[in-house]
N, C-alpha and C. Protein backbone atom coordinates (compact mmCIF):
# COMPACT_ATOMS: atom_id res chain seq x y z
N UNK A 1 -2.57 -24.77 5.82
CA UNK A 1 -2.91 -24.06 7.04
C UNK A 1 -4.41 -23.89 7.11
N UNK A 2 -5.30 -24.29 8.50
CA UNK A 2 -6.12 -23.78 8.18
C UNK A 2 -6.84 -22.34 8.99
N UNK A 3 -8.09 -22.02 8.81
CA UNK A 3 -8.53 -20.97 9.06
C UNK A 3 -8.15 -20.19 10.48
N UNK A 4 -7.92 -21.22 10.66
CA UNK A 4 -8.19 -20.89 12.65
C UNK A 4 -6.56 -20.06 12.95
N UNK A 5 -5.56 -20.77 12.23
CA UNK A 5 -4.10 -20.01 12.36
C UNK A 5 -3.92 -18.57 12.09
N UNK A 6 -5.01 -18.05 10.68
CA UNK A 6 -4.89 -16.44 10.60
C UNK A 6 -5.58 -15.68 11.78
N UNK A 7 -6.20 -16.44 12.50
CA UNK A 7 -7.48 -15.58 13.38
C UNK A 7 -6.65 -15.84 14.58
N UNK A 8 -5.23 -16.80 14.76
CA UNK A 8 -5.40 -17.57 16.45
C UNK A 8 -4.49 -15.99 17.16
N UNK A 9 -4.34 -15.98 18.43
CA UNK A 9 -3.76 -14.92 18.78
C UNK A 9 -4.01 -13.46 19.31
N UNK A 10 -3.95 -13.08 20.49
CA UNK A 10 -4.44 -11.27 20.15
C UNK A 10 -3.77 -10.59 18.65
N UNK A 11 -4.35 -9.42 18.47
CA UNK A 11 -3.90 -8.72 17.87
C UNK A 11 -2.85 -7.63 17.64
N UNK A 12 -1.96 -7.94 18.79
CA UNK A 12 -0.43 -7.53 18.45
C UNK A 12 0.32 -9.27 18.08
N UNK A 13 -0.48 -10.22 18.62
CA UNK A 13 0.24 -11.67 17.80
C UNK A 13 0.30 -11.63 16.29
N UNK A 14 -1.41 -11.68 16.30
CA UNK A 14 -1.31 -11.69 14.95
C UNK A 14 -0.27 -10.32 13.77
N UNK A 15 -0.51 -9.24 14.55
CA UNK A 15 0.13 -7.70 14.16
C UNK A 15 1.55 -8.80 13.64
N UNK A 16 2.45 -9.10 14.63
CA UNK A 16 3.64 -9.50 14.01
C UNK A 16 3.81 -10.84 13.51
N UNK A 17 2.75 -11.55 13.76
CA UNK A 17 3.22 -12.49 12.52
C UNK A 17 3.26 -12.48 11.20
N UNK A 18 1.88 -11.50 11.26
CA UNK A 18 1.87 -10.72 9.84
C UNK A 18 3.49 -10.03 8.89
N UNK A 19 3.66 -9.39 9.83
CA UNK A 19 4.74 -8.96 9.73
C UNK A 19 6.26 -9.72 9.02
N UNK A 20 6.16 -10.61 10.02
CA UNK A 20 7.00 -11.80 10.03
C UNK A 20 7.07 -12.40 8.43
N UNK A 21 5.41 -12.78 7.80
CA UNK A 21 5.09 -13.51 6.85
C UNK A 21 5.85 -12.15 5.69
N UNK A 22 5.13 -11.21 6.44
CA UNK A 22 5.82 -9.90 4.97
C UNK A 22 7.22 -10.40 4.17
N UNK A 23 7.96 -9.88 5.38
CA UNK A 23 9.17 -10.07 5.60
C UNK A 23 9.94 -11.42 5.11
N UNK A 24 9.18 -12.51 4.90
CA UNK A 24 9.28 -13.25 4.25
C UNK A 24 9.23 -13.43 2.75
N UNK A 25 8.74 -12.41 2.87
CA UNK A 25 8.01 -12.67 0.77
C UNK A 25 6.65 -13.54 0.60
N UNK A 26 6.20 -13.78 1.82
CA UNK A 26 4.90 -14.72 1.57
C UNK A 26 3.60 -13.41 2.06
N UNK A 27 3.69 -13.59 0.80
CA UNK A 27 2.52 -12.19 0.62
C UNK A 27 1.61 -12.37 0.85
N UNK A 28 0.98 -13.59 0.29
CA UNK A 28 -0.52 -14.28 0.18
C UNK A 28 -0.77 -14.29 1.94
N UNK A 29 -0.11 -15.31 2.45
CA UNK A 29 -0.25 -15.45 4.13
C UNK A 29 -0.58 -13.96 4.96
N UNK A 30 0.69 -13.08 4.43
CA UNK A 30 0.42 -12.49 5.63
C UNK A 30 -0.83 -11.31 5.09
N UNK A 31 -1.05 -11.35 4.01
CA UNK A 31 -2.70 -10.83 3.35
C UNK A 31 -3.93 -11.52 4.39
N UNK A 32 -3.88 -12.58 4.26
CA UNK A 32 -4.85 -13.57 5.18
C UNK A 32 -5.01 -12.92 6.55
N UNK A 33 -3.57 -12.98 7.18
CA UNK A 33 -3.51 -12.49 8.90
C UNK A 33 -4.01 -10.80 8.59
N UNK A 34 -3.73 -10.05 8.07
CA UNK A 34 -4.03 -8.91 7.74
C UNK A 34 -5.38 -8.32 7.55
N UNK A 35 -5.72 -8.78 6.86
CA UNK A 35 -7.18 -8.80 6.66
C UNK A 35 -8.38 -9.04 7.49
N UNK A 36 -8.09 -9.95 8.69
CA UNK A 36 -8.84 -10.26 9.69
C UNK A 36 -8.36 -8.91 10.76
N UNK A 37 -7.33 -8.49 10.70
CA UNK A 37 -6.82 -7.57 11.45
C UNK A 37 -7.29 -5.70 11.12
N UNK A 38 -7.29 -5.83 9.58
CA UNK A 38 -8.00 -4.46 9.13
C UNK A 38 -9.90 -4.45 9.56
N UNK A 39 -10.30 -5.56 9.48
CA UNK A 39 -11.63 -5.62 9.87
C UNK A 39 -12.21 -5.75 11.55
N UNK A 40 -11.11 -5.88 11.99
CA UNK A 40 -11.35 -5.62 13.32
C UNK A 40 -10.95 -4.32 13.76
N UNK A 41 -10.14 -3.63 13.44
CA UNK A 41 -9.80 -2.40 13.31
C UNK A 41 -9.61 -1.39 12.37
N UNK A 42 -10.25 -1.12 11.80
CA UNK A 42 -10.68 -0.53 10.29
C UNK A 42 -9.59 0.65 10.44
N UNK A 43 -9.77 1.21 11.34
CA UNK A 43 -9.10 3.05 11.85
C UNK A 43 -7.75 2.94 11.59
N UNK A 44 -7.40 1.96 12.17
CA UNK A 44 -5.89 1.81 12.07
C UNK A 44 -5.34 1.72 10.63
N UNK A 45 -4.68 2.85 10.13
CA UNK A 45 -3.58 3.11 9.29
C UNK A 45 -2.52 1.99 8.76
N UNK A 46 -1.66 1.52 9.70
CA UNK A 46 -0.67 0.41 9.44
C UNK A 46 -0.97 -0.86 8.93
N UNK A 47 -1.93 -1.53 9.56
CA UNK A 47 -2.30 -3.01 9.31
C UNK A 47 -3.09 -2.41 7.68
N UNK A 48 -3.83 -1.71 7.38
CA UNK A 48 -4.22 -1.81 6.07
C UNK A 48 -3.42 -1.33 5.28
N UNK A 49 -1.86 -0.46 5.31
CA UNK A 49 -1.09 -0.19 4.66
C UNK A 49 -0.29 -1.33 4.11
N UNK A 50 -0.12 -2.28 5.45
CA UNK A 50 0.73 -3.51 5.05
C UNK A 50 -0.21 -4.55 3.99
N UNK A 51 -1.65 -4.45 4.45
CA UNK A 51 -2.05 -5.09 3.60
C UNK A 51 -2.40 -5.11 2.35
N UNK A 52 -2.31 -3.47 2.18
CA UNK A 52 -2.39 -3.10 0.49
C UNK A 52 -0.53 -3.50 -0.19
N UNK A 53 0.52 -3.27 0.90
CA UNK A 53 1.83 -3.50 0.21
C UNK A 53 1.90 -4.76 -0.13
N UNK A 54 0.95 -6.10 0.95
CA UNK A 54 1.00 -7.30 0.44
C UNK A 54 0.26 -7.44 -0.79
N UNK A 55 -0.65 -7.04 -1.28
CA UNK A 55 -1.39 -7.22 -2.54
C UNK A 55 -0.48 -6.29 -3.76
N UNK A 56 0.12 -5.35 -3.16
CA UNK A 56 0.90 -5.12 -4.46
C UNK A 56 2.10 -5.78 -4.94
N UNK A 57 3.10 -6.72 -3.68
CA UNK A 57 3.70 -7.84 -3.83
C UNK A 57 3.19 -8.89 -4.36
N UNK A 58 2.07 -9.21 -4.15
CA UNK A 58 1.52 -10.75 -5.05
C UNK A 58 0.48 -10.25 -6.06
N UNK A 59 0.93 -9.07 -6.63
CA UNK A 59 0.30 -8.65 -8.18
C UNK A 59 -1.47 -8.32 -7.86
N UNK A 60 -2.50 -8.38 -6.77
CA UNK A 60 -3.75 -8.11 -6.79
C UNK A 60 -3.79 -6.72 -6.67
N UNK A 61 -3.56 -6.41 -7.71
CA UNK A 61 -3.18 -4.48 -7.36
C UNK A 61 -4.83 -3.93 -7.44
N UNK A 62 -5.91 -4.72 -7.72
CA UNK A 62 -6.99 -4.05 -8.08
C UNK A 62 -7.50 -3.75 -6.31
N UNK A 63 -6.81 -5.11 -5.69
CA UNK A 63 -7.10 -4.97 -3.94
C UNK A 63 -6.27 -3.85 -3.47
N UNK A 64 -4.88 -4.23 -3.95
CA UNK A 64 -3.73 -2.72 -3.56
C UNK A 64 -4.80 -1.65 -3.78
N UNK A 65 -4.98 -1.53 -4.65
CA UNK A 65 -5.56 0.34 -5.21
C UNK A 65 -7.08 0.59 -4.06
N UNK A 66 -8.08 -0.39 -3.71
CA UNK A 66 -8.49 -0.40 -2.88
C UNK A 66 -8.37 -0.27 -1.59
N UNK A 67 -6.98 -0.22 -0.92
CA UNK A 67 -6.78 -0.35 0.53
C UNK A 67 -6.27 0.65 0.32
N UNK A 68 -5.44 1.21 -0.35
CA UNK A 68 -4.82 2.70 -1.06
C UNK A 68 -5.30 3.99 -0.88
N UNK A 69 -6.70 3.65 -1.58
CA UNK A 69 -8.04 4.56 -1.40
C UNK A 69 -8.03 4.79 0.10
N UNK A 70 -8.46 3.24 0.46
CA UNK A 70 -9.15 3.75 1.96
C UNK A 70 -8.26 4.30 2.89
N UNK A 71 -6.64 4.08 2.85
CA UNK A 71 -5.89 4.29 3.55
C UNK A 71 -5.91 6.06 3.56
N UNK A 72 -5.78 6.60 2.22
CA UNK A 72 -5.90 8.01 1.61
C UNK A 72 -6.62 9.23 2.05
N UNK A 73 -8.18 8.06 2.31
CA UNK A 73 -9.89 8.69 2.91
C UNK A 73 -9.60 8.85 4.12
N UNK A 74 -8.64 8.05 4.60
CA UNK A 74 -8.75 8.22 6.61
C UNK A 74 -7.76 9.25 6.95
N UNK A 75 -6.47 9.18 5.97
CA UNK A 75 -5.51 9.82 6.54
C UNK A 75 -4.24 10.18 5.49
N UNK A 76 -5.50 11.34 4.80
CA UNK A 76 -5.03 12.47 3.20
C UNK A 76 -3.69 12.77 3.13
N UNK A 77 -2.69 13.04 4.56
CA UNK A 77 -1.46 13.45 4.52
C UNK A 77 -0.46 12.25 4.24
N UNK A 78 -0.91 11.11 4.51
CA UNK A 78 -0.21 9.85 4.38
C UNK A 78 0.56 9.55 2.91
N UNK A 79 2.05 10.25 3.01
CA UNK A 79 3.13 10.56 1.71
C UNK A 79 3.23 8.88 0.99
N UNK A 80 3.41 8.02 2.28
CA UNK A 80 3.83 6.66 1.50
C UNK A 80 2.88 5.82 0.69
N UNK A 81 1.33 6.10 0.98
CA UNK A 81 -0.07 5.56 0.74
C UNK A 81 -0.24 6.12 -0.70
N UNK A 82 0.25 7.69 -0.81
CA UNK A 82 0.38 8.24 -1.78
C UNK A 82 1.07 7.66 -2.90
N UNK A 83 2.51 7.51 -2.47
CA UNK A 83 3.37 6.49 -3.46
C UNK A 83 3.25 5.22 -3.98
N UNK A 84 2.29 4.67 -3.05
CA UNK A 84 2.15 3.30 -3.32
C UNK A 84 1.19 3.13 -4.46
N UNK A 85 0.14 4.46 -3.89
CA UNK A 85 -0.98 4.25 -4.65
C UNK A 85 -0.67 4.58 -6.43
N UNK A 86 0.67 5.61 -6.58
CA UNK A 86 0.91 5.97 -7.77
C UNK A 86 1.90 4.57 -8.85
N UNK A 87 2.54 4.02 -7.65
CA UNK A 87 3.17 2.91 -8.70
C UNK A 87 2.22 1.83 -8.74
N UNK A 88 1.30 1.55 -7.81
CA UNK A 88 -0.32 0.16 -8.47
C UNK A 88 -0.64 1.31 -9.53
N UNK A 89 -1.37 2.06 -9.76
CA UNK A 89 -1.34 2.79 -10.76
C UNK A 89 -0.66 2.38 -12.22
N UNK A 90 0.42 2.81 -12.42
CA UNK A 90 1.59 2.24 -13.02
C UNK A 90 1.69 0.94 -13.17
N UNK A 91 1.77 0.18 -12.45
CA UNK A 91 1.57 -1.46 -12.79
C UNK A 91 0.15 -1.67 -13.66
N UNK A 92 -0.62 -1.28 -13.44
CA UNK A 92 -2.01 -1.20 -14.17
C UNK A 92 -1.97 -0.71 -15.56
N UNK A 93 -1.04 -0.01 -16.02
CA UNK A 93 -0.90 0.83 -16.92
C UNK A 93 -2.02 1.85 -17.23
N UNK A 94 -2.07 2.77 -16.13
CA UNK A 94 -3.14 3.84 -15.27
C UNK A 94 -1.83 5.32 -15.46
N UNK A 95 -1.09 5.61 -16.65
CA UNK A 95 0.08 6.56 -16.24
C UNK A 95 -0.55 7.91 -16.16
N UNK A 96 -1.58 8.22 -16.59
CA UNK A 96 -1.97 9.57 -16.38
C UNK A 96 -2.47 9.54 -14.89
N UNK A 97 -3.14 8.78 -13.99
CA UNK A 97 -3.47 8.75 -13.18
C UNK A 97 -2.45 8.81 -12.06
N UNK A 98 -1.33 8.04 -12.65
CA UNK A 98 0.00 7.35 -11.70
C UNK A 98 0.37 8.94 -11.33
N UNK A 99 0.91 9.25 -12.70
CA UNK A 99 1.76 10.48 -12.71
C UNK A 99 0.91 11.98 -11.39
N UNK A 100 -0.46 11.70 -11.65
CA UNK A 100 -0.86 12.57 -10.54
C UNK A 100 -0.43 12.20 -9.37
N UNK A 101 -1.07 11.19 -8.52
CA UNK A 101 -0.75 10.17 -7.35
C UNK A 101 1.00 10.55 -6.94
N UNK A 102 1.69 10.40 -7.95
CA UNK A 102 3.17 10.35 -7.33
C UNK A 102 4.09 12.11 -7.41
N UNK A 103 3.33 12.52 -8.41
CA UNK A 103 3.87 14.42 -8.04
C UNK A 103 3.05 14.56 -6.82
N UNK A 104 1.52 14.30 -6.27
CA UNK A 104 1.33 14.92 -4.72
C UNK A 104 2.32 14.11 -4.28
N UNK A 105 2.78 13.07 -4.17
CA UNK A 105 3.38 12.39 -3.28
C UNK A 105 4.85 12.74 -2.96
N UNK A 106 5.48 13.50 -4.01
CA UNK A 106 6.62 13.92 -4.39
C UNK A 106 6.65 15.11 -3.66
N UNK A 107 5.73 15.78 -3.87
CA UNK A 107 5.21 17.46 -3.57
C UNK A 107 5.45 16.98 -1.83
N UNK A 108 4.85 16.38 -1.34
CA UNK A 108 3.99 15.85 0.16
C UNK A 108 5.93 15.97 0.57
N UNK A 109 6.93 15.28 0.21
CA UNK A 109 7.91 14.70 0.68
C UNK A 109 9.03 15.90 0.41
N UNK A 110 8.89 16.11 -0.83
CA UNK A 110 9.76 17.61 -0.62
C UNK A 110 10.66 17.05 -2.08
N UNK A 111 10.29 15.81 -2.50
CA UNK A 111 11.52 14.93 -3.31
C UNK A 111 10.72 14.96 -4.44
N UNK A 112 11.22 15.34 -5.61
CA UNK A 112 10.54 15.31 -7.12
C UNK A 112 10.71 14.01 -7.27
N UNK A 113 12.36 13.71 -6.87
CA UNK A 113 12.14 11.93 -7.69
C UNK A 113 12.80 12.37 -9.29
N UNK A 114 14.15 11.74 -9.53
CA UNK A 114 14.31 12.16 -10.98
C UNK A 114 13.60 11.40 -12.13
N UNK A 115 12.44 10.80 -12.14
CA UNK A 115 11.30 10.55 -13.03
C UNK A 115 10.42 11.89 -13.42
N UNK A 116 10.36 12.55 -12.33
CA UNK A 116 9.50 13.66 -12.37
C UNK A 116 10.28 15.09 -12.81
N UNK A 117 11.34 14.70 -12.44
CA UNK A 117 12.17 15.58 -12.78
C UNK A 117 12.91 15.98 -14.33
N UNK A 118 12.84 14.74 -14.77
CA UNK A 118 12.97 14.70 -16.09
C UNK A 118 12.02 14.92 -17.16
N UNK A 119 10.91 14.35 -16.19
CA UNK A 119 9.43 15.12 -17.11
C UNK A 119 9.02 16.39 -16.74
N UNK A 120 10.13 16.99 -15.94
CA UNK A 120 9.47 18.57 -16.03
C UNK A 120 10.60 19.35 -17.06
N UNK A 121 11.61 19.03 -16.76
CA UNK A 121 12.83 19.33 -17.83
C UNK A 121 11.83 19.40 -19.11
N UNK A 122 11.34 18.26 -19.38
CA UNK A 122 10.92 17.82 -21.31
C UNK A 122 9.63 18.95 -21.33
N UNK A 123 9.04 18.73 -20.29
CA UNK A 123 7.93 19.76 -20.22
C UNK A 123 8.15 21.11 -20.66
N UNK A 124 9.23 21.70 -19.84
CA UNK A 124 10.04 23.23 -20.16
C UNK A 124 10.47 23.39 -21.03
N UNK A 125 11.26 22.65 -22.27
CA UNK A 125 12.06 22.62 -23.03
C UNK A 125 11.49 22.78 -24.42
């Protein structure tokens, strides 16, 4: 494919082809369409959420944890940005860090999550 296919399209085209590629399992691709789409619209929440979930599907979690961040900086209440950001974490083998990231995120949702739950049990005990 070349260059011109991630860029061709307005940006609700490209929005769902992206999508489309997700949904596929072709991570790499719809990273490509994504990326031209977060830089034209930085503000927007979704297109850089999808594009940090595509980098944590094709293992570039150092990019995940980056779009994570920024997703975090724009919009602090964001529970799922939270979660995501705690399992790239975790894939990294980052667990003290993880374990923060996913109790706010837990806290944020109302849901401990029986991971957390079991480490508060061992904690008490």
């Amino acid at each position: 494919m070349d260059d011109t296919y991630y860029e061709f399209g307005t940006p609700a085209d490209r929005w769902d082809r992206a999508q489309l590629f997700f949904e596929a399992k072709e991570y790499l691709t719809a990273a490509r369409i994504l990326g031209g789409l977060v830089q034209e619209a930085p503000e927007q929440v979704a297109p850089r959420l999808l594009l940090a979930r595509s980098y944590y599907h094709s293992a570039r979690l150092t990019k995940a944890e980056a779009e994570l961040r920024e997703v975090l900086e724009r919009s602090p209440a964001e529970d799922y940005a939270r979660l995501m950001l705690g399992r790239t974490l975790e894939r990294q083998g980052r667990q003290t860090e993880a374990a923060t990231q996913l109790r706010m995120a837990h806290a944020m949702t109302g849901d401990l999550g029986p991971e957390l739950l079991a480490q508060d049990q061992r904690n008490q005990g």
